[in-house]
C-alpha atoms as a PDB file:
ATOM      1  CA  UNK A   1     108.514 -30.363 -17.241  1.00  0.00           C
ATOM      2  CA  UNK A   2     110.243 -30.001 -14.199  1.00  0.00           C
ATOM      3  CA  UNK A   3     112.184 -26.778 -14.957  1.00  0.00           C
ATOM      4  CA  UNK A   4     108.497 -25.559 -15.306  1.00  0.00           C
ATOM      5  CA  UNK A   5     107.045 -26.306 -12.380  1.00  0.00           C
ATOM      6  CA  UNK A   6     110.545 -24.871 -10.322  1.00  0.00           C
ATOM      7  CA  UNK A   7     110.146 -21.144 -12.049  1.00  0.00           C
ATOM      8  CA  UNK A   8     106.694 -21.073 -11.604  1.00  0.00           C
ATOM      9  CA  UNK A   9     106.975 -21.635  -7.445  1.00  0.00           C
ATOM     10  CA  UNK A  10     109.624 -18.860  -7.504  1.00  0.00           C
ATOM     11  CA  UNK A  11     107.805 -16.310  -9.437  1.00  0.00           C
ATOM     12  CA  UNK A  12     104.781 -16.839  -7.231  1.00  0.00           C
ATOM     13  CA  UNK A  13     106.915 -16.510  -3.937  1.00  0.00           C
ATOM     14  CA  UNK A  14     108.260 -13.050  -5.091  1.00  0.00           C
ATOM     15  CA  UNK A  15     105.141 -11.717  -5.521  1.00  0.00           C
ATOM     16  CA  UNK A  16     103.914 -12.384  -2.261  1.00  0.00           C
ATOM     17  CA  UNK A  17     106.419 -10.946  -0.437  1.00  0.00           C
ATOM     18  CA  UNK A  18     106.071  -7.555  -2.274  1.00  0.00           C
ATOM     19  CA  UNK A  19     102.435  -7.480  -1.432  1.00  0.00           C
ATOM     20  CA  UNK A  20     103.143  -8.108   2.133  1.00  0.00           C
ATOM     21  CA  UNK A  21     105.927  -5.624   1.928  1.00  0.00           C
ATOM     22  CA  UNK A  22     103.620  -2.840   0.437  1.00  0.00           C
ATOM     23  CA  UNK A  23     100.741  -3.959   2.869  1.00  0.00           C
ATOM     24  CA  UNK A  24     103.228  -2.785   5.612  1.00  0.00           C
ATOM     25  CA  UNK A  25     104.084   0.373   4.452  1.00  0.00           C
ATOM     26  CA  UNK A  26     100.042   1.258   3.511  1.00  0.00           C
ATOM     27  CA  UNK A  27      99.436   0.293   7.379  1.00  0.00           C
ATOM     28  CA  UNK A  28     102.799   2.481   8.356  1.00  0.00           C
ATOM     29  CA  UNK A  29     101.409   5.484   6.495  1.00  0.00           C
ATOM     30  CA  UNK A  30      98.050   5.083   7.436  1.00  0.00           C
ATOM     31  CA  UNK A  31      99.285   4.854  11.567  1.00  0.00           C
ATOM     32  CA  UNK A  32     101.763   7.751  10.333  1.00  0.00           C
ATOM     33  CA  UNK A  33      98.692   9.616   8.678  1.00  0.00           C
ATOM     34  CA  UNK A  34      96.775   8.786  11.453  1.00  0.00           C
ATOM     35  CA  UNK A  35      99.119   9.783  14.468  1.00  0.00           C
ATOM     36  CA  UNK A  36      99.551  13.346  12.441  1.00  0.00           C
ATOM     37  CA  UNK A  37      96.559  14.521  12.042  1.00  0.00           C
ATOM     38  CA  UNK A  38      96.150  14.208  16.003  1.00  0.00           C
ATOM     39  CA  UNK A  39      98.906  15.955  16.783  1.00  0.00           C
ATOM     40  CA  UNK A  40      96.897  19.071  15.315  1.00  0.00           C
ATOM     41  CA  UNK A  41      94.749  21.091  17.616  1.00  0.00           C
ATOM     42  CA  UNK A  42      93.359  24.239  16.989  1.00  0.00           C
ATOM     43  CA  UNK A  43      92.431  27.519  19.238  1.00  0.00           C
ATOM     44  CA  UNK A  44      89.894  29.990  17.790  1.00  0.00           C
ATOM     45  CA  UNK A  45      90.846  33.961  18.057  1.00  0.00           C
ATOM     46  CA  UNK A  46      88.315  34.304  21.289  1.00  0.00           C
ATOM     47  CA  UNK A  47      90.126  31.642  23.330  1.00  0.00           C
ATOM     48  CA  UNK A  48      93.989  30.484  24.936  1.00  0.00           C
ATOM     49  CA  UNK A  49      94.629  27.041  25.970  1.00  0.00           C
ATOM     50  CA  UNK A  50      96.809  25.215  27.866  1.00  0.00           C
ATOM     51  CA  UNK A  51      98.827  22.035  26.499  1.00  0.00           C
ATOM     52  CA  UNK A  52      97.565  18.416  27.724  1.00  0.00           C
ATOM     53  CA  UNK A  53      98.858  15.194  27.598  1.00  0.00           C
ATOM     54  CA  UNK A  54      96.537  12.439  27.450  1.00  0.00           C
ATOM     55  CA  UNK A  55      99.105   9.367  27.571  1.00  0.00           C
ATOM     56  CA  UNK A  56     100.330  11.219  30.624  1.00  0.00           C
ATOM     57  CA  UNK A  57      97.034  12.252  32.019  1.00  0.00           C
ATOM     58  CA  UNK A  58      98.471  15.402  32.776  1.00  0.00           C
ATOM     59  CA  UNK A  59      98.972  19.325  31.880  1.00  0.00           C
ATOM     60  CA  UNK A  60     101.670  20.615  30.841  1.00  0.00           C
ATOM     61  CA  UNK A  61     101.958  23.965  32.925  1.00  0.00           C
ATOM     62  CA  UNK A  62     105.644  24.812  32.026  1.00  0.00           C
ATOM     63  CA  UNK A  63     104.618  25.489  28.272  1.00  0.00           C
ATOM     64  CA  UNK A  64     102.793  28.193  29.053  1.00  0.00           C
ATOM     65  CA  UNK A  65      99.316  29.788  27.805  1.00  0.00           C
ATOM     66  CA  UNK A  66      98.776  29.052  24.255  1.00  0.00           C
ATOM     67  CA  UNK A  67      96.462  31.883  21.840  1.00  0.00           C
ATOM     68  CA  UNK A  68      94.846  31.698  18.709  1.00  0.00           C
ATOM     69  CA  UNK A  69      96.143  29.190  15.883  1.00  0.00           C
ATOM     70  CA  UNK A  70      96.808  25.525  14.587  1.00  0.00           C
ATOM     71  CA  UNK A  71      99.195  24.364  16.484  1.00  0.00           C
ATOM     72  CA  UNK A  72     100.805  20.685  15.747  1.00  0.00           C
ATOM     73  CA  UNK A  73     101.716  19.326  19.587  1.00  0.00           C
ATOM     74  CA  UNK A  74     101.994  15.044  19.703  1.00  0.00           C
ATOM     75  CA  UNK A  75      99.675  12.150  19.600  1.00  0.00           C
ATOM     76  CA  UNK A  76      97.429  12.623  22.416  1.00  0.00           C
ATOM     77  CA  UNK A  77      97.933  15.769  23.140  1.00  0.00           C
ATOM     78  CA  UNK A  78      95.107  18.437  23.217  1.00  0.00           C
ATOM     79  CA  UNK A  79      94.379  21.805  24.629  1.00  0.00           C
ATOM     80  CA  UNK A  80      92.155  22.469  27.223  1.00  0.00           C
ATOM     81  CA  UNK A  81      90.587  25.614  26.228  1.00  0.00           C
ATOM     82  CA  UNK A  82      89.313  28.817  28.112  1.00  0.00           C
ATOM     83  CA  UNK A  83      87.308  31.745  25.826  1.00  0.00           C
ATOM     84  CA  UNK A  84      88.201  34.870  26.444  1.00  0.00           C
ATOM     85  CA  UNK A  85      84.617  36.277  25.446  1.00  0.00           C
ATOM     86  CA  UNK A  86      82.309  37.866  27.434  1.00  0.00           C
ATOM     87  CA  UNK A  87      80.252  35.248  29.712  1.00  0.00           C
ATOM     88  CA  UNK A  88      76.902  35.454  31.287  1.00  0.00           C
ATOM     89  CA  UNK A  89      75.983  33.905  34.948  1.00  0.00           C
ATOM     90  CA  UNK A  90      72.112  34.086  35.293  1.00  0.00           C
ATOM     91  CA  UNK A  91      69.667  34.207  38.071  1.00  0.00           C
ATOM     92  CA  UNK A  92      66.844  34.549  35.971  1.00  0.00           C
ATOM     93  CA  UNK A  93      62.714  33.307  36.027  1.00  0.00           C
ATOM     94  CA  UNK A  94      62.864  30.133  38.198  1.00  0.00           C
ATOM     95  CA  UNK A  95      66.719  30.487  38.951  1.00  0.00           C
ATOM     96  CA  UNK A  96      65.560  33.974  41.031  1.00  0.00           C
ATOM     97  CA  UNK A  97      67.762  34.306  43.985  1.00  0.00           C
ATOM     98  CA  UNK A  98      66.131  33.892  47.401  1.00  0.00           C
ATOM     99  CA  UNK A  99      67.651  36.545  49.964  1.00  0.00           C
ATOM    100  CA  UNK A 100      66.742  37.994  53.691  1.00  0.00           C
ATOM    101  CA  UNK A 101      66.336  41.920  53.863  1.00  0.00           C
ATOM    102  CA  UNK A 102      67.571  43.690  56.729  1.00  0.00           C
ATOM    103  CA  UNK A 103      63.680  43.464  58.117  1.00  0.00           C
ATOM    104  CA  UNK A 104      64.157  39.781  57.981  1.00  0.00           C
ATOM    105  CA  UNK A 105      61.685  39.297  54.928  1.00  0.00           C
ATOM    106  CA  UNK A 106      62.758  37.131  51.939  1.00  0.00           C
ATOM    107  CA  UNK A 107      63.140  38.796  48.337  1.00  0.00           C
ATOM    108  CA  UNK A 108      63.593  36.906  45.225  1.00  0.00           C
ATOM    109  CA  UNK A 109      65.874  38.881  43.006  1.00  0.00           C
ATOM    110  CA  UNK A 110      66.329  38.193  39.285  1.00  0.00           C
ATOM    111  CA  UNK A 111      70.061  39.163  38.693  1.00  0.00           C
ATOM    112  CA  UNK A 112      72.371  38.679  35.787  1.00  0.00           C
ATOM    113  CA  UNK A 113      75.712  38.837  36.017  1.00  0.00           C
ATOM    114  CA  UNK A 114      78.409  39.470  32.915  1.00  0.00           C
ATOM    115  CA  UNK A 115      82.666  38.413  33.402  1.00  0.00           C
ATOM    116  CA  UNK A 116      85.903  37.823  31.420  1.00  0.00           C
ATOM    117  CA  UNK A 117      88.424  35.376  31.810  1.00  0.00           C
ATOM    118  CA  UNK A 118      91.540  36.904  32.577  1.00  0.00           C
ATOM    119  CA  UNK A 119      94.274  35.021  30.294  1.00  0.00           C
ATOM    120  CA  UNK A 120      96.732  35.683  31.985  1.00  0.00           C
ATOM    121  CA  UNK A 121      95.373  33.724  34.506  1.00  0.00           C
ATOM    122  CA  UNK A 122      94.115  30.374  33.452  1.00  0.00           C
ATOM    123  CA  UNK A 123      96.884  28.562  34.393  1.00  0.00           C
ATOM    124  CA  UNK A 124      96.174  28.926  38.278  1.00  0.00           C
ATOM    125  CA  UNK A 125      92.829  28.826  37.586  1.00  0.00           C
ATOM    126  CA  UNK A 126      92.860  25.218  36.638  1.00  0.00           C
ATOM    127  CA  UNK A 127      95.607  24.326  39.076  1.00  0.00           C
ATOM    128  CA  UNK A 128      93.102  25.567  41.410  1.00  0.00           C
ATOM    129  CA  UNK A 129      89.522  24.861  40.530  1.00  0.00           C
ATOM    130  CA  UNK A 130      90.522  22.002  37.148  1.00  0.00           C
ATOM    131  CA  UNK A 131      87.473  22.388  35.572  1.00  0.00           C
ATOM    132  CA  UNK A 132      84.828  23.013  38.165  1.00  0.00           C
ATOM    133  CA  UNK A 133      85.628  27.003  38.501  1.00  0.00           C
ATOM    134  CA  UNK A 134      82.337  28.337  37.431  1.00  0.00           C
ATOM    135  CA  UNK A 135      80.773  26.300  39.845  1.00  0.00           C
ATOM    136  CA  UNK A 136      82.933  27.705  42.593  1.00  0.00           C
ATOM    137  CA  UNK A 137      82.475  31.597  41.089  1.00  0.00           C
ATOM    138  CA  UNK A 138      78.216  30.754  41.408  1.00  0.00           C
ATOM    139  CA  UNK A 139      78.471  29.524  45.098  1.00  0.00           C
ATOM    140  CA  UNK A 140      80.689  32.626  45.846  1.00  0.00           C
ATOM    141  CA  UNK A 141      78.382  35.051  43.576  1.00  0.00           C
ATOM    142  CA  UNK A 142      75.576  34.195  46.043  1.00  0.00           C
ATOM    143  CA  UNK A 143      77.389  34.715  48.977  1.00  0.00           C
ATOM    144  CA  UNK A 144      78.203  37.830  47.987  1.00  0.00           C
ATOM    145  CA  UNK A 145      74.880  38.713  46.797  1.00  0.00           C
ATOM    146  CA  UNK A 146      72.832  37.789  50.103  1.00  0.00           C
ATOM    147  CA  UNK A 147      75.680  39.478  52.051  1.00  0.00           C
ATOM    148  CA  UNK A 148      74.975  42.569  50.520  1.00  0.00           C
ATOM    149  CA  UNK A 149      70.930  42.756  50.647  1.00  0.00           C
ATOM    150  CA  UNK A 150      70.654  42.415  54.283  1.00  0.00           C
ATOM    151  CA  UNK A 151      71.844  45.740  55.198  1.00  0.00           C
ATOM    152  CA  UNK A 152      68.686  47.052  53.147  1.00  0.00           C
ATOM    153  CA  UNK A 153      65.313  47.397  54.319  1.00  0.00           C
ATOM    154  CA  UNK A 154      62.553  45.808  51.866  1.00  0.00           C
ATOM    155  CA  UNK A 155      60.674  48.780  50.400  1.00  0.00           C
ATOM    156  CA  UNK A 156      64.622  50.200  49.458  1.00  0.00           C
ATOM    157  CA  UNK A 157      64.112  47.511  46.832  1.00  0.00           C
ATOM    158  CA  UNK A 158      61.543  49.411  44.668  1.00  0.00           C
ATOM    159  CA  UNK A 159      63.098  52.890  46.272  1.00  0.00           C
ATOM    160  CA  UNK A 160      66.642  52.798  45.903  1.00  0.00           C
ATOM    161  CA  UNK A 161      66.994  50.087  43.403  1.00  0.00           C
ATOM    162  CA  UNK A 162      70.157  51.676  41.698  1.00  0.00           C
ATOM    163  CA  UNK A 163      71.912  51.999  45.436  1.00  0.00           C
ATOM    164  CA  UNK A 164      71.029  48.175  45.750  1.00  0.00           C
ATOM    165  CA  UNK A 165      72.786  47.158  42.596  1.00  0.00           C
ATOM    166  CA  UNK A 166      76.085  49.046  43.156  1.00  0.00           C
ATOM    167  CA  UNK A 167      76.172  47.538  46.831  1.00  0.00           C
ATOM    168  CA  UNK A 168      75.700  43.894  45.294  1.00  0.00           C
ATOM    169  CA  UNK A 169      78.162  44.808  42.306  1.00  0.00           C
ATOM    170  CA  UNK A 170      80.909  45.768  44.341  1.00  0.00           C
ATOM    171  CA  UNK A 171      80.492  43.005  46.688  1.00  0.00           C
ATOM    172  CA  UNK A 172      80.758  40.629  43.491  1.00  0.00           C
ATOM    173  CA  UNK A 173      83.867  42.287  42.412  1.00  0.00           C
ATOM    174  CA  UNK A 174      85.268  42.444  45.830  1.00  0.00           C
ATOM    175  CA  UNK A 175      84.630  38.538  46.267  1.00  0.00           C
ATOM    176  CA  UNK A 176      86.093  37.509  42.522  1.00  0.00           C
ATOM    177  CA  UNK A 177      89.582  39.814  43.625  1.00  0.00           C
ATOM    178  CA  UNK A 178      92.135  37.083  43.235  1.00  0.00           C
ATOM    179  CA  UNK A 179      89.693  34.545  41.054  1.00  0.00           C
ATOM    180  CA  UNK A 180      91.301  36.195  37.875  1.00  0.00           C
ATOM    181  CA  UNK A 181      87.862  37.410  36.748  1.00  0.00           C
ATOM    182  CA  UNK A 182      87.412  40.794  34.839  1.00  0.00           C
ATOM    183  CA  UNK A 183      85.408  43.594  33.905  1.00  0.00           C
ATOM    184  CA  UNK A 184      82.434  41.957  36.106  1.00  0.00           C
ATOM    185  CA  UNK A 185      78.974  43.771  35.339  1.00  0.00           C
ATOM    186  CA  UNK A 186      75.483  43.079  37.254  1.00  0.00           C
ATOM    187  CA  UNK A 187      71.993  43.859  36.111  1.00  0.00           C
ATOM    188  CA  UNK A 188      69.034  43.312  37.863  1.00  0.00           C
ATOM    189  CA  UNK A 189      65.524  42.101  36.683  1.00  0.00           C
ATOM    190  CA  UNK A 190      62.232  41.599  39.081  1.00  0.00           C
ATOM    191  CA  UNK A 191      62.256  41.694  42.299  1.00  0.00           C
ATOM    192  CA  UNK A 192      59.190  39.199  44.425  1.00  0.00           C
ATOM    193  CA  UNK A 193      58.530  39.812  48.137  1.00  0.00           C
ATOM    194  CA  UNK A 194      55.862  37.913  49.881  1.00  0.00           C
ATOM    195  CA  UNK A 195      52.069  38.361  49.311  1.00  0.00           C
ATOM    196  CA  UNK A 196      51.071  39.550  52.486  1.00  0.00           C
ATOM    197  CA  UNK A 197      54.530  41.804  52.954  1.00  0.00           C
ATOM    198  CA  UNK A 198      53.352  43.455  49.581  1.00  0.00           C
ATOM    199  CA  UNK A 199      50.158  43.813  51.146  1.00  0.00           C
ATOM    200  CA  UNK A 200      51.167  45.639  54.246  1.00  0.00           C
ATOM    201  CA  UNK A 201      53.499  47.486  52.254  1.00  0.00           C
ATOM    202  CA  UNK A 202      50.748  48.746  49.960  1.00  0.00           C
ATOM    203  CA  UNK A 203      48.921  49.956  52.784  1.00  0.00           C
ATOM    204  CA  UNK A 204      51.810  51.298  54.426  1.00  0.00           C
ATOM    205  CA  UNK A 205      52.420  53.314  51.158  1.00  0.00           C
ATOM    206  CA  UNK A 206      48.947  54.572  50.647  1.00  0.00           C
ATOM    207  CA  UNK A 207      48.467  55.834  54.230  1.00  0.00           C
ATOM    208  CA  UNK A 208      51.807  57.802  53.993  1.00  0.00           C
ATOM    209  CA  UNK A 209      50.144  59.404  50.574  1.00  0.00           C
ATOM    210  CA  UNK A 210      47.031  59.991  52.016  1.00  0.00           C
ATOM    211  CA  UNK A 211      48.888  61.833  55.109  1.00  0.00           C
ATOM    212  CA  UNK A 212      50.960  63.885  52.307  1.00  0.00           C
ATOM    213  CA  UNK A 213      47.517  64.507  50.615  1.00  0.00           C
ATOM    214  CA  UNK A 214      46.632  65.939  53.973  1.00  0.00           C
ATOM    215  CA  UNK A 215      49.285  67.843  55.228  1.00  0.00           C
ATOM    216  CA  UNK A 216      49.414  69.275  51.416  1.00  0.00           C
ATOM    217  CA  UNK A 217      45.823  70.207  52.208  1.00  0.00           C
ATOM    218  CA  UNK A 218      46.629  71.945  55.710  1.00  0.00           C
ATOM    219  CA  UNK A 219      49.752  73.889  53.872  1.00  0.00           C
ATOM    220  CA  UNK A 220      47.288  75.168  51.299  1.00  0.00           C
ATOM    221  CA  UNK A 221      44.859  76.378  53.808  1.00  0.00           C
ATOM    222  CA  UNK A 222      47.137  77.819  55.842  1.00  0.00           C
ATOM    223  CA  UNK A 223      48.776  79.584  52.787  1.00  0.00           C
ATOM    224  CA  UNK A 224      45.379  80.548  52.383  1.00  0.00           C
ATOM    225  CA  UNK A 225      45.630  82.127  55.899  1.00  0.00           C
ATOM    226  CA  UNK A 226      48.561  83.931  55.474  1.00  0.00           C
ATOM    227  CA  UNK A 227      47.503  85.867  52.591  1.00  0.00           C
ATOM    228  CA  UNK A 228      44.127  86.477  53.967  1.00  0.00           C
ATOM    229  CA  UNK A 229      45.739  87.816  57.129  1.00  0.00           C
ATOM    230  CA  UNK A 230      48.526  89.608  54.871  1.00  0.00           C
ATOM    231  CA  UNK A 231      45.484  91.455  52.977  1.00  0.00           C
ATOM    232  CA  UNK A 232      43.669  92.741  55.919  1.00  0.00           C
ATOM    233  CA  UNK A 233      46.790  93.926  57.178  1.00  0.00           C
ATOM    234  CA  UNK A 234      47.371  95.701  54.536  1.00  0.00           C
ATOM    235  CA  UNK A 235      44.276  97.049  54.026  1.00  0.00           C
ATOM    236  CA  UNK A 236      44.238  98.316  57.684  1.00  0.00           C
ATOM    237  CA  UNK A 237      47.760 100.320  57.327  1.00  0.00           C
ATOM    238  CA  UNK A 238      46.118 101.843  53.464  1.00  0.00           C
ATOM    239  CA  UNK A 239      42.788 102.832  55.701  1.00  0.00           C
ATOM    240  CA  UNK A 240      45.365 104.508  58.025  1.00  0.00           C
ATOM    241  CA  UNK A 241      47.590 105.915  55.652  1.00  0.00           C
ATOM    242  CA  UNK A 242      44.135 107.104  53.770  1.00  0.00           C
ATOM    243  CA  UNK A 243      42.747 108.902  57.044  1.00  0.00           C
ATOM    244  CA  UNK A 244      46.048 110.291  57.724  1.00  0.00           C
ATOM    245  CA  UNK A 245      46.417 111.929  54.273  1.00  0.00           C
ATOM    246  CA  UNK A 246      43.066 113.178  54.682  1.00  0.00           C
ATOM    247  CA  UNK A 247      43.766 114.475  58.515  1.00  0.00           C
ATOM    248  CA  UNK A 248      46.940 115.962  57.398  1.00  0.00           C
ATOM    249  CA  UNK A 249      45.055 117.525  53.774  1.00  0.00           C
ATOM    250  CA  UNK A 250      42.218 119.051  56.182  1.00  0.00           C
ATOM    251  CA  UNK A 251      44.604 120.936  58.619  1.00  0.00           C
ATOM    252  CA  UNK A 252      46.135 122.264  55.205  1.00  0.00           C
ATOM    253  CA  UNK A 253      42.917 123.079  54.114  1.00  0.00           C
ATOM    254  CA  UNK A 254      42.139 124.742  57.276  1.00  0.00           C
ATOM    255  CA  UNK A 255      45.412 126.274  57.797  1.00  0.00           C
ATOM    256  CA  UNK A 256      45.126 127.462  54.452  1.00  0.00           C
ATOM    257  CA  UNK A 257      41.671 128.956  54.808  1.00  0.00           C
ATOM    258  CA  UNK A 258      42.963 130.735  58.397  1.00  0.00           C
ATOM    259  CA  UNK A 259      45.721 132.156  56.332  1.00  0.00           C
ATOM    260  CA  UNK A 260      43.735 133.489  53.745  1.00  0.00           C
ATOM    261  CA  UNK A 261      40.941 135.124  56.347  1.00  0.00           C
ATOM    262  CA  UNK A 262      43.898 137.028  58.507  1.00  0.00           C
ATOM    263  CA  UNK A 263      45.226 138.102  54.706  1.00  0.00           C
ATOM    264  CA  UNK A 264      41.428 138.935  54.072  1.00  0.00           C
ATOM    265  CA  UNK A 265      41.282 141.072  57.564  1.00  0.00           C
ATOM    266  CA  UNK A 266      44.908 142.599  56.785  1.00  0.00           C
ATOM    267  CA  UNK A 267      43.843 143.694  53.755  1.00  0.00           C
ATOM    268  CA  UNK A 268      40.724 144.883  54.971  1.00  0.00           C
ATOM    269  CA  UNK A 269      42.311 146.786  58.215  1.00  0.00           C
ATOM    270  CA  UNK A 270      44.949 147.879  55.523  1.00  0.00           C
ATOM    271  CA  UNK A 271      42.469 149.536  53.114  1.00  0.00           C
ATOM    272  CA  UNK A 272      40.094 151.045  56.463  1.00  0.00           C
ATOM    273  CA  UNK A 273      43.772 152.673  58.015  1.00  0.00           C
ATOM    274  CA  UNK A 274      44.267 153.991  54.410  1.00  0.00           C
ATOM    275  CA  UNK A 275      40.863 155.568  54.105  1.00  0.00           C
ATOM    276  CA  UNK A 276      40.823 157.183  57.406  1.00  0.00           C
ATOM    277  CA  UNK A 277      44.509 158.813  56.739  1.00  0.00           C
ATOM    278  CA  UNK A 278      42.939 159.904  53.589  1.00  0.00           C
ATOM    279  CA  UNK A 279      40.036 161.454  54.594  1.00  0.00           C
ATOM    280  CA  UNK A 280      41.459 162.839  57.543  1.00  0.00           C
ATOM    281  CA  UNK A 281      39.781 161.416  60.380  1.00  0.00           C
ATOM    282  CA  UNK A 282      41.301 162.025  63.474  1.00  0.00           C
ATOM    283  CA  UNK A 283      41.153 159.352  66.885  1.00  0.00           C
ATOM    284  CA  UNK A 284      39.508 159.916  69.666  1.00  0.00           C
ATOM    285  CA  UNK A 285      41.162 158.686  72.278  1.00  0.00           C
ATOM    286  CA  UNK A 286      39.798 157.271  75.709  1.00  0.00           C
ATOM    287  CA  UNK A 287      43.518 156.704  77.893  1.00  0.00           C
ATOM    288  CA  UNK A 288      45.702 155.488  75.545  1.00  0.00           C
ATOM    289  CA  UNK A 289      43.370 153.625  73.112  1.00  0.00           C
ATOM    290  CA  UNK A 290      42.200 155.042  69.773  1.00  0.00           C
ATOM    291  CA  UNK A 291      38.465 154.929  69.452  1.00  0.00           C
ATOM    292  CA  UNK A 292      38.323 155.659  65.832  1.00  0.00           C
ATOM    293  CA  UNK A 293      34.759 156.921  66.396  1.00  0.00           C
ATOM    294  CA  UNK A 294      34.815 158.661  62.205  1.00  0.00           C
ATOM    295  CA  UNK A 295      35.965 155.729  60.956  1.00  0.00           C
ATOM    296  CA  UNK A 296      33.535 153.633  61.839  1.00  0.00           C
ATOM    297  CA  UNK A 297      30.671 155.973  60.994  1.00  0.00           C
ATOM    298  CA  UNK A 298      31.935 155.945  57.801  1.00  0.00           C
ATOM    299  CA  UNK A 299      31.914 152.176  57.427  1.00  0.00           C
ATOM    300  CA  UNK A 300      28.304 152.173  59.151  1.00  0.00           C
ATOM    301  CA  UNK A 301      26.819 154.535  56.541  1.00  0.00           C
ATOM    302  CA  UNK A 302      29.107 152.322  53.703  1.00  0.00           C
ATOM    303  CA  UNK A 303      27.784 149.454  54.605  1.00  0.00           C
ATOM    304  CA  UNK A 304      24.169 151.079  54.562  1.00  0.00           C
ATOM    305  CA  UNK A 305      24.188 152.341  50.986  1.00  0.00           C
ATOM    306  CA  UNK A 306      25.460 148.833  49.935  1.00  0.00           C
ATOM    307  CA  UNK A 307      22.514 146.670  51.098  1.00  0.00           C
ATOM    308  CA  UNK A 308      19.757 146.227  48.463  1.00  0.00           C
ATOM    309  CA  UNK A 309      16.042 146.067  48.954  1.00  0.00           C
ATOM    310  CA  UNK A 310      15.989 142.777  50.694  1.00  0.00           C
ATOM    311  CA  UNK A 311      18.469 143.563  53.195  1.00  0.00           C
ATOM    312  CA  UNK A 312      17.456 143.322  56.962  1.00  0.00           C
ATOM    313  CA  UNK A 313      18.088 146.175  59.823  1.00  0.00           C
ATOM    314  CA  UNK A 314      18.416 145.119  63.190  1.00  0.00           C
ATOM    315  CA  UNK A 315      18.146 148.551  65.518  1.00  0.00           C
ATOM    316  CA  UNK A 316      19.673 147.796  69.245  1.00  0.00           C
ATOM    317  CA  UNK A 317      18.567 150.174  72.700  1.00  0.00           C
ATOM    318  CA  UNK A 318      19.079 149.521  75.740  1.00  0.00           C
ATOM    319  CA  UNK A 319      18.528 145.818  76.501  1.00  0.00           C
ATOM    320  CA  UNK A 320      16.782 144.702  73.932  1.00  0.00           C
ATOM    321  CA  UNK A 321      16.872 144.900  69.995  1.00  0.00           C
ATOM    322  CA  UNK A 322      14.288 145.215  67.302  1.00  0.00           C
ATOM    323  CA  UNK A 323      13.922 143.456  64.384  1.00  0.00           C
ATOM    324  CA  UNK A 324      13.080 146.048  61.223  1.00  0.00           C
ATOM    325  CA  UNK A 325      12.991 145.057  57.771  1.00  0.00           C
ATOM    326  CA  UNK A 326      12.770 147.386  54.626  1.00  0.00           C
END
């Protein structure tokens, strides 16, 4: 009975101790398990990271930019991660920018403004800004953006919109140099000015078209003037050209009829000096002048036989003349 009771005791004892012992190495691998699985961190294709150490409190600059991938670091240690996508900075609806034109009136502009992280750069981006960078890039956006829209009168914000927005996009770019920032792109939405300014400005803009709507109308009548005044001119130099023509065709005409009476007369004195050769009549001659006394007899008593019954005979004496007719 005593032998019993001993082995029993022992048998017991042994058992415990394994359970404790296995109980140890469940709560080992668990902690092992446990300790693993945090060592694990994982960057997505769009983003790099840099190594940190949360025992430490610290980053751990000297390993460099990490990329994409699982990556198995050490218990408590993480990346702090930067994507590489295309971000968006708004000043949109109530966020509108308020800014002072170079008329000293205040614009609200609704701008939006796209950027990359440059990789390369993230490491002295945190050294320099740890993670409040975005909040330094907004303050200096503005800066940059009411620096640029003074040097612009107000109405160049509904003329020369397109002007506007390079001026403001280069003076982003120009401000985000050495912020390791990329391929920075600005659009801009509405653009508010003051009631009463948009009043005035109205006004302002219908008076100047009215006085184009005018001086339109004066260039149109005095178009109209020109050709009027071109017309009558030359209609005058036509009338003179026409009078001239017909001054220049009468003297023709009258040349022409001159020419043909002396070639009438020639022909006529021609014909008379052949007749008289003819017919043999012979000059008288008073001095040295021929008085061709037959010839004309003849042409009297040719002239004579020629006229019909209705022909009229004037008979001259002395003085006077008398009227006969047949």
């Amino acid at each position: 009975m005593g032998k019993g009771e001993g082995k029993g005791r022992g048998k017991g004892g042994d058992d415990g101790a394994i359970i404790i012992g296995a109980g140890c190495c469940l709560m080992w691998l668990i902690i092992a398990c446990v300790l693993l699985g945090t060592s694990f961190d994982v960057i997505k294709p769009t983003e790099v990271g840099i190594r940190y150490s949360d025992p430490g409190n610290r980053m751990l600059y000297d390993e460099g930019v990490y990329k994409n991938g699982r990556h198995c670091l050490a218990p408590g240690h993480e990346f702090k991660k930067f994507t590489t996508q295309l971000k968006y900075v708004g000043f949109m609806g109530g966020g509108r920018l308020a800014c002072w034109t170079k008329d000293k009136q205040e614009v609200n502009l609704e701008l939006g403004i796209y950027y990359q992280i440059d990789p390369k750069g993230v490491i002295k981006l945190y050294k320099k800004y740890g993670n409040k960078y975005l909040v330094v890039w907004k303050a200096m956006m503005q800066q940059a953006i009411k620096q640029s829209t003074k040097y612009f009168d107000t109405t160049s914000f509904f003329d020369d919109r397109n002007q506007i927005l390079r001026n403001i996009s280069s003076a982003i770019i120009n401000q985000l140099t050495d912020q390791h920032v990329q391929n920075v792109s600005v659009i801009m939405g509405n653009v508010q000015i003051p009631e009463a300014f948009e009043a005035a400005v109205t006004t302002k803009v219908v008076t100047q078209q009215s006085e184009i709507t005018k001086l339109t109308s004066r260039n149109y009548t005095l178009v109209l003037a020109d050709t009027t005044l071109v017309n009558a001119d030359a209609q005058k130099r036509v009338r003179i050209i026409e009078a001239n023509a017909n001054a220049k065709a009468q003297v023709i005409i009258a040349e022409a009829a001159a020419t043909a009476e002396t070639l009438r007369e020639q022909a006529y004195a021609e014909s008379y000096a052949y007749v008289r050769d003819t017919l043999g009549f012979n000059d008288t001659f008073v001095g040295s002048k021929a008085q061709n006394d037959k010839l004309f007899k003849y042409i009297w008593a040719k002239s004579l036989k020629d006229q019909n019954g209705g022909s009229k005979l004037v008979v001259g004496f002395d003085g006077t003349s008398i009227k006969t007719s047949s």
